[in-house]
C-alpha atoms as a PDB file:
ATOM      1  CA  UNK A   1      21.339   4.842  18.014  1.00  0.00           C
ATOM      2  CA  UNK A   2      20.393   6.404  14.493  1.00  0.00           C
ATOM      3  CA  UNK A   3      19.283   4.800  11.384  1.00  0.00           C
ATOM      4  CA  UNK A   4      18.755   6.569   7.819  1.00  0.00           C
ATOM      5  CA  UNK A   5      15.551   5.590   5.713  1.00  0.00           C
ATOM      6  CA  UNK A   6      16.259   4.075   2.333  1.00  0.00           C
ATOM      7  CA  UNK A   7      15.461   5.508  -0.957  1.00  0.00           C
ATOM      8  CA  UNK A   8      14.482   3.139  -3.797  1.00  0.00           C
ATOM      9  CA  UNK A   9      15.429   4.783  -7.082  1.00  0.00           C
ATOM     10  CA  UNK A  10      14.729   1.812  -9.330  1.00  0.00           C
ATOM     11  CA  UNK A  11      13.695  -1.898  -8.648  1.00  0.00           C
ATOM     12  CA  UNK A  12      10.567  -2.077  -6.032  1.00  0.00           C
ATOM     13  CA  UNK A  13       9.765  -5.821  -5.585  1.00  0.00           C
ATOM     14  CA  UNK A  14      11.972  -7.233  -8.115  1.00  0.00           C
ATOM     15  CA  UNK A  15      14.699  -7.541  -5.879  1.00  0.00           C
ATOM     16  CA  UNK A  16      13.319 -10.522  -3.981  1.00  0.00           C
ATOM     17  CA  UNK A  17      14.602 -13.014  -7.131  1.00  0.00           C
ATOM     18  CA  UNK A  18      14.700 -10.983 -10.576  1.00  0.00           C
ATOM     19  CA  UNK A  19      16.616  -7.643 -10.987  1.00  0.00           C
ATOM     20  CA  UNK A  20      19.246  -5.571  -8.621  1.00  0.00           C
ATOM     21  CA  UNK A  21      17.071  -2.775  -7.601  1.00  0.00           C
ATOM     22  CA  UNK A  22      19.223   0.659  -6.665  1.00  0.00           C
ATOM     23  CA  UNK A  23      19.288   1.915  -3.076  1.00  0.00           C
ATOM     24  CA  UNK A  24      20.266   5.094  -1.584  1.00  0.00           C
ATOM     25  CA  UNK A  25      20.924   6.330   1.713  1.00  0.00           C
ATOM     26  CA  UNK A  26      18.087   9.201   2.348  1.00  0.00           C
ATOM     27  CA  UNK A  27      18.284  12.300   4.470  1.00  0.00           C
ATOM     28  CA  UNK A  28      16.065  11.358   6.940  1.00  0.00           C
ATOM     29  CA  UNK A  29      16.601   9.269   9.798  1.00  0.00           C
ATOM     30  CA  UNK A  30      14.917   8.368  13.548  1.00  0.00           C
ATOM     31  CA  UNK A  31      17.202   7.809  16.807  1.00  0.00           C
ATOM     32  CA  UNK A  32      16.892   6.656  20.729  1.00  0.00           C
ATOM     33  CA  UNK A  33      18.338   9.884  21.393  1.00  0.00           C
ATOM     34  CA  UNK A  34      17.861  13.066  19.831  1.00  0.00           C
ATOM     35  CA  UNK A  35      16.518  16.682  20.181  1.00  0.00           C
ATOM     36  CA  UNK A  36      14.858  16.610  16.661  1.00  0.00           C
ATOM     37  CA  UNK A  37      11.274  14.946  17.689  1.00  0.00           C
ATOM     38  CA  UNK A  38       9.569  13.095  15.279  1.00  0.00           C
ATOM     39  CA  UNK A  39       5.702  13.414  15.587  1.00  0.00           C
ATOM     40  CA  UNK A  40       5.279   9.851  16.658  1.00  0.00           C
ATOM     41  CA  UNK A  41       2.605   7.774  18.497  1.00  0.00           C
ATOM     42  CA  UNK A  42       3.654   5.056  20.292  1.00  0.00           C
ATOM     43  CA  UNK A  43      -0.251   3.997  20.930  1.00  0.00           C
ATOM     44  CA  UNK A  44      -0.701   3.635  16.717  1.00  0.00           C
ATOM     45  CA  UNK A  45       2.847   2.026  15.792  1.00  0.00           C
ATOM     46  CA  UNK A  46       2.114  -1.385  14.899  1.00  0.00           C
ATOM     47  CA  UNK A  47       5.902  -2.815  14.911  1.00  0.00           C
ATOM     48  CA  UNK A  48       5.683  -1.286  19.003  1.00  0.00           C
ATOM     49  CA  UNK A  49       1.840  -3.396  19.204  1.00  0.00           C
ATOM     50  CA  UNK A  50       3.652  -6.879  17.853  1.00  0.00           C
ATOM     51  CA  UNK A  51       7.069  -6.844  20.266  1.00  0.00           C
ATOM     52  CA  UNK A  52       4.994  -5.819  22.996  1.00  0.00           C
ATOM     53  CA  UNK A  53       2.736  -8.829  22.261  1.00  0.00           C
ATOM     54  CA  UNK A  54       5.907 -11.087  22.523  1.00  0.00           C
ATOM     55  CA  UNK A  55       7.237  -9.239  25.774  1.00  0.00           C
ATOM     56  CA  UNK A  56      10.089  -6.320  24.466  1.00  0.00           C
ATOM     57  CA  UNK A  57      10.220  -3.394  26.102  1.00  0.00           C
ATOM     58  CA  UNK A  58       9.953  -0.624  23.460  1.00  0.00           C
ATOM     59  CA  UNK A  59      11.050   2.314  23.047  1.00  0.00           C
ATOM     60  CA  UNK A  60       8.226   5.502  24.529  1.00  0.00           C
ATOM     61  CA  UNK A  61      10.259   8.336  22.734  1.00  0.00           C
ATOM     62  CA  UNK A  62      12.246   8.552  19.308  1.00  0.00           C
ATOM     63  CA  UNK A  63      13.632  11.455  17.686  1.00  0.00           C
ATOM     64  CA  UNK A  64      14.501  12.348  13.753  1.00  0.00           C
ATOM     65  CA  UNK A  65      12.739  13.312  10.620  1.00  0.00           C
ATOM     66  CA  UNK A  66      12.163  10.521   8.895  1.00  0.00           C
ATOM     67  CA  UNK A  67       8.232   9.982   8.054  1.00  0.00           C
ATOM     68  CA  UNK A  68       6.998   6.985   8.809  1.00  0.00           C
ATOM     69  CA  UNK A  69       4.691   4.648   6.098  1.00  0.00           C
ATOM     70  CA  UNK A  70       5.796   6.229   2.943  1.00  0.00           C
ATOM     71  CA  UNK A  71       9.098   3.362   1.738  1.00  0.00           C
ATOM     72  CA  UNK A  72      11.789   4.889   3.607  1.00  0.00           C
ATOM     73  CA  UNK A  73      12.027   1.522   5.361  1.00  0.00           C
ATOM     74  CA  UNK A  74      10.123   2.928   8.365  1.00  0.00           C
ATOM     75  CA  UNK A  75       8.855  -0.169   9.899  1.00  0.00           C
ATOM     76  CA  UNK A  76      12.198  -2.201   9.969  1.00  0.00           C
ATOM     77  CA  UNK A  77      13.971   1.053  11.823  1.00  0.00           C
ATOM     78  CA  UNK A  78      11.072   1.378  14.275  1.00  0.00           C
ATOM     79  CA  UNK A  79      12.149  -2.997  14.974  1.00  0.00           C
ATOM     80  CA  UNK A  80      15.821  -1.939  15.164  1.00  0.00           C
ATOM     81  CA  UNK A  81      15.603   1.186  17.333  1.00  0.00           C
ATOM     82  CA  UNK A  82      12.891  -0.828  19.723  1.00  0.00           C
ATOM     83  CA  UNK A  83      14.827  -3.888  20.427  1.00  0.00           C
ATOM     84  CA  UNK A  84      18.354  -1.915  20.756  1.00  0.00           C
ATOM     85  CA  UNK A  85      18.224  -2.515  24.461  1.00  0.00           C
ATOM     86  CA  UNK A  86      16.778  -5.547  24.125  1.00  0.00           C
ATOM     87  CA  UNK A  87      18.118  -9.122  24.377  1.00  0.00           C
ATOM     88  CA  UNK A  88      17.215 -11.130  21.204  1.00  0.00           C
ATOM     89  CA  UNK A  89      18.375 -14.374  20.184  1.00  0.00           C
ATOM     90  CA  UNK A  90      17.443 -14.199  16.783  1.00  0.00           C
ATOM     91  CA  UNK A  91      16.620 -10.816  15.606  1.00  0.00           C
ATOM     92  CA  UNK A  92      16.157 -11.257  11.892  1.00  0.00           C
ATOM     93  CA  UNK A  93      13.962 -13.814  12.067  1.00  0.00           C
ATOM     94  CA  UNK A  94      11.692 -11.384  14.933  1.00  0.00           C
ATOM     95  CA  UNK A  95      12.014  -8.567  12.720  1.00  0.00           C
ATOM     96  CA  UNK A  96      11.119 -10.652   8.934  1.00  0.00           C
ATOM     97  CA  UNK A  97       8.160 -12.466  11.365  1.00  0.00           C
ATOM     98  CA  UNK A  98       6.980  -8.575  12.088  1.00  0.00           C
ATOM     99  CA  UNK A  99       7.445  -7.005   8.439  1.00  0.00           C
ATOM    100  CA  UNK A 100       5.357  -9.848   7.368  1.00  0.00           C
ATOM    101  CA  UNK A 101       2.613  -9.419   9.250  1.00  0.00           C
ATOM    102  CA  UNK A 102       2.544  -6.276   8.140  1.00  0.00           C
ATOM    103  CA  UNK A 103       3.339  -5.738   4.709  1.00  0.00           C
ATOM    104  CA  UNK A 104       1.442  -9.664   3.932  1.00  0.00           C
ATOM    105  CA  UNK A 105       4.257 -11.165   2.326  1.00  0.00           C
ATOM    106  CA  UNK A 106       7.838 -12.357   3.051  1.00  0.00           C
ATOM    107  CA  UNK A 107      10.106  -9.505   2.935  1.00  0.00           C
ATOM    108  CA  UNK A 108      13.531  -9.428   0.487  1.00  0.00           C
ATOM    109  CA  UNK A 109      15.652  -8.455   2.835  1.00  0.00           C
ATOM    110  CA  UNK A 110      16.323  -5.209   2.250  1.00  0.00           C
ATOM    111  CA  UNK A 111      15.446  -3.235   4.667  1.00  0.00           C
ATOM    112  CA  UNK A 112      17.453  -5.132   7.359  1.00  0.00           C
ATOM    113  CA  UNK A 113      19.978  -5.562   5.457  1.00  0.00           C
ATOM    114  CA  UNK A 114      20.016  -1.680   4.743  1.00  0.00           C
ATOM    115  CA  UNK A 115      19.187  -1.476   8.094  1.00  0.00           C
ATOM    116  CA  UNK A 116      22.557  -2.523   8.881  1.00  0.00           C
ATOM    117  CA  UNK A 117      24.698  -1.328   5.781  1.00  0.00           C
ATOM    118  CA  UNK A 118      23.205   2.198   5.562  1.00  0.00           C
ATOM    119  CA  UNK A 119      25.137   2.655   2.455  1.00  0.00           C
ATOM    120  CA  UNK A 120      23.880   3.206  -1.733  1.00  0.00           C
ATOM    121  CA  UNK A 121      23.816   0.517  -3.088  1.00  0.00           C
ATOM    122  CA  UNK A 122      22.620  -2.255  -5.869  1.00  0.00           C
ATOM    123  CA  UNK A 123      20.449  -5.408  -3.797  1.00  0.00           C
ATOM    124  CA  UNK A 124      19.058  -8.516  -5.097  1.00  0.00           C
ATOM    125  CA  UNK A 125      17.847 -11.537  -2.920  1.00  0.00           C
ATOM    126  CA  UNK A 126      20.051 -10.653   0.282  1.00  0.00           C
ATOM    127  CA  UNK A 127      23.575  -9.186  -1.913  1.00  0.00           C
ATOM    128  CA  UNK A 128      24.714  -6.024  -2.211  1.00  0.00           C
ATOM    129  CA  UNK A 129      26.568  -4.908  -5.086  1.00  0.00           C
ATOM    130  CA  UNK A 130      28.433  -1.544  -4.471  1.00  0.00           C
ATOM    131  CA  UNK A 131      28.343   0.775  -6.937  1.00  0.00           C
ATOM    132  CA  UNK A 132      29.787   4.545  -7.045  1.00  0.00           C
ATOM    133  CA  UNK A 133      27.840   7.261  -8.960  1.00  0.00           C
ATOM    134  CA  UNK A 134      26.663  11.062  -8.802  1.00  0.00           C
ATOM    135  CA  UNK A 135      22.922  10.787  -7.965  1.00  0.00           C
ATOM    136  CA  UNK A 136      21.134  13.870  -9.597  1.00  0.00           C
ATOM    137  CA  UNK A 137      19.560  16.574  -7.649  1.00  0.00           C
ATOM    138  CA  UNK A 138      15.689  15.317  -6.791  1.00  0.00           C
ATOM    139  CA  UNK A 139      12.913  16.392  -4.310  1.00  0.00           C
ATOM    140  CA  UNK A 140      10.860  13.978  -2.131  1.00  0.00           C
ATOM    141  CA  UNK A 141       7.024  14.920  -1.450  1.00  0.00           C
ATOM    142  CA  UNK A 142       4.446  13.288   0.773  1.00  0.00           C
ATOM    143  CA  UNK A 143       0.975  12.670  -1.052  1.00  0.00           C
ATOM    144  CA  UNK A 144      -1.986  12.174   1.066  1.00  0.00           C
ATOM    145  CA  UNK A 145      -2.865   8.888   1.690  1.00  0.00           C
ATOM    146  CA  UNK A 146      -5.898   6.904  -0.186  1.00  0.00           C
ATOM    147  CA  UNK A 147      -5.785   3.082   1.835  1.00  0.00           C
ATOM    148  CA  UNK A 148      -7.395   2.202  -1.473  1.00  0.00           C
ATOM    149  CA  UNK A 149      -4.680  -0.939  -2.513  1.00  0.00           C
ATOM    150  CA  UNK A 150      -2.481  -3.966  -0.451  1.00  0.00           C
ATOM    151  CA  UNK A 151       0.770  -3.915  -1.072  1.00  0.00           C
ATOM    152  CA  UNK A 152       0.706  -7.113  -2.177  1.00  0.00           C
ATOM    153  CA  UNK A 153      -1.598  -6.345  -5.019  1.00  0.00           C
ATOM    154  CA  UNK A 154       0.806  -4.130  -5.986  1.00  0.00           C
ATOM    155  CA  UNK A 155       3.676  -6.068  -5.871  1.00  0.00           C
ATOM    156  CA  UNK A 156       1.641  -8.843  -7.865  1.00  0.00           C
ATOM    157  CA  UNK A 157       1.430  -6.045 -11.232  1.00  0.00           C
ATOM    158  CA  UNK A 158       5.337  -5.201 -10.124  1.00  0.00           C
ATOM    159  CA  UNK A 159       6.251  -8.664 -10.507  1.00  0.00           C
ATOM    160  CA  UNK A 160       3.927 -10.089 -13.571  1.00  0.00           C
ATOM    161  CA  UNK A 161       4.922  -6.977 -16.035  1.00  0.00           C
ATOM    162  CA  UNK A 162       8.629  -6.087 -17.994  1.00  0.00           C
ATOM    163  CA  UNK A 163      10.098  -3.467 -15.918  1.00  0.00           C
ATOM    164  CA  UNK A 164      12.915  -6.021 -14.410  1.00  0.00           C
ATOM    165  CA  UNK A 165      13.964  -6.113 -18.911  1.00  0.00           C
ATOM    166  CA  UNK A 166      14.192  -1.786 -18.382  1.00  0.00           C
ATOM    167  CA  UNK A 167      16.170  -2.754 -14.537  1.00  0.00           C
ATOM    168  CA  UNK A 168      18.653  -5.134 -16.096  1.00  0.00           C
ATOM    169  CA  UNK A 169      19.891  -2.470 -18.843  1.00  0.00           C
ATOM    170  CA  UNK A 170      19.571  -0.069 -16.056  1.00  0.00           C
ATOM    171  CA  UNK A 171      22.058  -1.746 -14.183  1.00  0.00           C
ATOM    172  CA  UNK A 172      24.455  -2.693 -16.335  1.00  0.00           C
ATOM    173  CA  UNK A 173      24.714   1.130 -17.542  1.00  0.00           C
ATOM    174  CA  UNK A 174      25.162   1.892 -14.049  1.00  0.00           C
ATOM    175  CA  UNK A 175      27.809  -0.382 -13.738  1.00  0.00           C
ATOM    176  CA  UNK A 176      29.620  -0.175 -16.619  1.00  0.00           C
ATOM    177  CA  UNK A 177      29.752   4.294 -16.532  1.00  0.00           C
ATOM    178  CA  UNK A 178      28.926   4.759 -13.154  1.00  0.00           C
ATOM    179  CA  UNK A 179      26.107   6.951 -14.047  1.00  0.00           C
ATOM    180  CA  UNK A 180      22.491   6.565 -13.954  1.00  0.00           C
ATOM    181  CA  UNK A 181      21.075   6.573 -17.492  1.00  0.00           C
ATOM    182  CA  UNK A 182      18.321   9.636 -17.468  1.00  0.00           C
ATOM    183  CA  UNK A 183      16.540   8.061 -20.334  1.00  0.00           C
ATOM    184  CA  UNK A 184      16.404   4.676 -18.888  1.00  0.00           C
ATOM    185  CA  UNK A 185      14.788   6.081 -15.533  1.00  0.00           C
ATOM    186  CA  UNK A 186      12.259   7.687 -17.345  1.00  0.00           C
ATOM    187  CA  UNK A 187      11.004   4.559 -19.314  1.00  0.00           C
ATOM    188  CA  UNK A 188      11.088   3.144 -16.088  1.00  0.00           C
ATOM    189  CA  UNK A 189       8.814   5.233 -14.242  1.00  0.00           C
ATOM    190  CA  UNK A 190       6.475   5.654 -17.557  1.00  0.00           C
ATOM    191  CA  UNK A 191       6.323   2.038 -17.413  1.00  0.00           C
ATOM    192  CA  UNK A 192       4.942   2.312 -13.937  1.00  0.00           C
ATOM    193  CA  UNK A 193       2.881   4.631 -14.303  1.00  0.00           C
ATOM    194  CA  UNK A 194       1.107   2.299 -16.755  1.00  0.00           C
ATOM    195  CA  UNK A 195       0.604  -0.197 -14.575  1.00  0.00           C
ATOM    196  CA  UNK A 196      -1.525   1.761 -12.438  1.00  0.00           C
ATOM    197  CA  UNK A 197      -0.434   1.499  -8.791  1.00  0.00           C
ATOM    198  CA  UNK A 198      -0.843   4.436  -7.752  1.00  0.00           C
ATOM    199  CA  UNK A 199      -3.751   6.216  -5.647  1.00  0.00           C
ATOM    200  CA  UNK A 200      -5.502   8.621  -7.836  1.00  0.00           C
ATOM    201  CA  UNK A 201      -4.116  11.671  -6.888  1.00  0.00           C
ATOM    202  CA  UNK A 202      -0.163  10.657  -7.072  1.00  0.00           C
ATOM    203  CA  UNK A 203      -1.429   9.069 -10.374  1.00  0.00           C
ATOM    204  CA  UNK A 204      -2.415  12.676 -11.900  1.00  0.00           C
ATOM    205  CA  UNK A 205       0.583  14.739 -10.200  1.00  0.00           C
ATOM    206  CA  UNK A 206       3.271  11.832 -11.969  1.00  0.00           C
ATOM    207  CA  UNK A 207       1.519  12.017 -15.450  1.00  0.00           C
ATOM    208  CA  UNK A 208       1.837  15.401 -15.550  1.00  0.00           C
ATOM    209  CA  UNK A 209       5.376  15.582 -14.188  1.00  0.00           C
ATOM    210  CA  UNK A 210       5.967  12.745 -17.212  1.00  0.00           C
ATOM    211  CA  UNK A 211       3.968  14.461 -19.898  1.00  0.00           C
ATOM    212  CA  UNK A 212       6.764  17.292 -19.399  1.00  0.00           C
ATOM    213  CA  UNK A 213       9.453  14.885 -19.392  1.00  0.00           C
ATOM    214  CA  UNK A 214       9.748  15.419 -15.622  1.00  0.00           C
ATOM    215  CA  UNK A 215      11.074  11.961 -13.934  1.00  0.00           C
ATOM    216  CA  UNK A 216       8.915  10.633 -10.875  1.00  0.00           C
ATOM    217  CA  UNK A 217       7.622   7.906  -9.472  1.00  0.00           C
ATOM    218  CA  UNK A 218       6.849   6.579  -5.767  1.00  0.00           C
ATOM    219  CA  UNK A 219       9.184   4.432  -3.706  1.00  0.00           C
ATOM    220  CA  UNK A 220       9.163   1.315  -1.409  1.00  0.00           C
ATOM    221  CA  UNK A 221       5.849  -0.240  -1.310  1.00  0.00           C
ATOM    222  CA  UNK A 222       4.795   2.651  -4.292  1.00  0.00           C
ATOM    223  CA  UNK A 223       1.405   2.854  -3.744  1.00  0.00           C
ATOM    224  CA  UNK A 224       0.766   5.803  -0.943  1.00  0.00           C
ATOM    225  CA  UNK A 225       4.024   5.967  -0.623  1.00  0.00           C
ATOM    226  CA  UNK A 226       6.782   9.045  -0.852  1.00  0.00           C
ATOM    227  CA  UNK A 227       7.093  10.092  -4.358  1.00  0.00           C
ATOM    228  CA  UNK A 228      10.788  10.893  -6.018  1.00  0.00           C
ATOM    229  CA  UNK A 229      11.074  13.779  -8.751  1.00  0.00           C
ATOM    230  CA  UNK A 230      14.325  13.766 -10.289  1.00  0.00           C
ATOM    231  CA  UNK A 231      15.872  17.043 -12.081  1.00  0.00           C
ATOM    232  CA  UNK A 232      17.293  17.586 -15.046  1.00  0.00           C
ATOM    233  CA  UNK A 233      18.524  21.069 -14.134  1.00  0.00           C
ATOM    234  CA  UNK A 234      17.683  23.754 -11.818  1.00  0.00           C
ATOM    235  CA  UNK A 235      15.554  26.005 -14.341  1.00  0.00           C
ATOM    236  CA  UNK A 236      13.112  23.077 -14.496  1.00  0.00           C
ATOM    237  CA  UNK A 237      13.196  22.295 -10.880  1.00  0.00           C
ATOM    238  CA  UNK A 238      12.579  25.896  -9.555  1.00  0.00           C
ATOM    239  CA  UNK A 239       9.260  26.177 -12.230  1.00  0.00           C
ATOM    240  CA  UNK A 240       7.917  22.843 -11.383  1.00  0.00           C
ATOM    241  CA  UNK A 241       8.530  22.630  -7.878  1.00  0.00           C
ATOM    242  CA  UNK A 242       6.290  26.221  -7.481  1.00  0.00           C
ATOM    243  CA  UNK A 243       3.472  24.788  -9.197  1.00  0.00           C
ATOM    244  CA  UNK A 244       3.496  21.220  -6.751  1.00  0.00           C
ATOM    245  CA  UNK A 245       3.783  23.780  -4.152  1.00  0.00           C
ATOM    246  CA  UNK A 246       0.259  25.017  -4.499  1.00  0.00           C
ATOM    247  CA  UNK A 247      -1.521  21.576  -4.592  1.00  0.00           C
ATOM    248  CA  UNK A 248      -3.024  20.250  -1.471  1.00  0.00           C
ATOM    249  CA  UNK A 249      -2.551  16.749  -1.829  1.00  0.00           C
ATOM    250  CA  UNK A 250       1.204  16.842  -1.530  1.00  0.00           C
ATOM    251  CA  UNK A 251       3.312  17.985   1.082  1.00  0.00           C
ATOM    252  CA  UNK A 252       6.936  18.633  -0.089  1.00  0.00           C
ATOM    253  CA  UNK A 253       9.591  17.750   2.049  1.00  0.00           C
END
């Protein structure tokens, strides 16, 4: 069994009940059987901890290259992959029970759901809306983690500022030309890069990727999380992606 991480372009935590956040299928992915092994730890993996606490059997060995605990969806694939030869009566409900406990609030949906779809799409309180576009050439990179924020806290800013107003006409451009508005994207991720959740090193690396009209943010849970750098065109991404290179506090992928 294989399952692809998710990539959030647009939307993190409004898509529990205000705005369709956008979705695409990443690159990376884990499976029950592989020959690409994915440096995992069965002994630290807290979705393996909570199933066998209620009596699954899970899985000792998974394969693939998706890194897990920076918003590819990581914890909701480990749930899939371990209960795959499992009987479960209700696995939704096991799996939301288990993302809550971890992430410390009730989940949208998404990730199951994606879990299941592994398709691009727009989501919003349980519905997909499919949409068909070219997404532009971007680059994912790995900053080291700072444990400084909850999610939750996070969310909370997400939630209580205007970024679902910049995700509405975000959408509806989307729809309507089946292209994703450049200039739109980047008031998006300016807008959350005011809002400060971010650690403090992915906070520096975005502002200066915005200051020169560079597009990035972070996805999933966004803080310590995988951050997204979108291109404009390959002159730009060749002279900026040399200079990330050299920090140590990101690991590009």
């Amino acid at each position: 069994m294989r399952l692809y991480g998710r990539i959030t372009i647009y939307g993190e935590y409004l898509m529990h009940n205000l705005s369709e956040g956008l979705i695409i299928k990443s690159k990376y992915f884990l499976e029950t059987n592989g020959t690409i092994l994915h440096p995992y730890n069965i002994n630290i993996d807290s979705v393996a901890m909570y199933l066998s606490q209620q009596g699954f059997q899970c899985t000792p060995k998974l394969f693939g290259n998706l890194p897990l605990g920076f918003g590819f969806g990581g914890s909701t694939i480990l749930n899939f992959l371990h209960l795959h030869s499992n009987n479960v009566n209700d696995k939704k409900s096991l799996i939301n029970e288990i993302d809550r406990k971890i992430h410390g609030f009730e989940p949208s949906g998404l990730d199951y759901s994606f879990c299941e779809r592994q398709l691009d799409g727009l989501f919003l309180s349980g519905n997909w809306h499919t949409v068909s576009f070219n997404m532009p050439d971007y680059t994912i990179a790995l900053p080291l983690k700072e444990r400084g924020k909850s999610l939750k806290d996070v969310k909370d800013k997400i939630v209580e500022s205007e970024l679902h107003s910049i995700v509405t006409v975000l959408n509806t451009c989307l729809k309507k030309s089946n292209r994703l508005n450049f200039d739109l994207l980047m008031d998006y991720a300016i807008e959350l890069a005011n809002l400060k959740v971010y650690n403090n090193s992915t906070q520096l690396i975005i502002q200066y990727l915005l200051k020169n009209k560079i597009i990035a943010k972070t996805i999933g849970g966004i803080y310590d999380k995988a951050l997204i750098i979108v291109w404009r065109d390959n002159d730009e991404k060749h002279f900026y992606l040399k200079h990330l290179k050299s920090k140590k506090n990101i690991h590009i992928i």
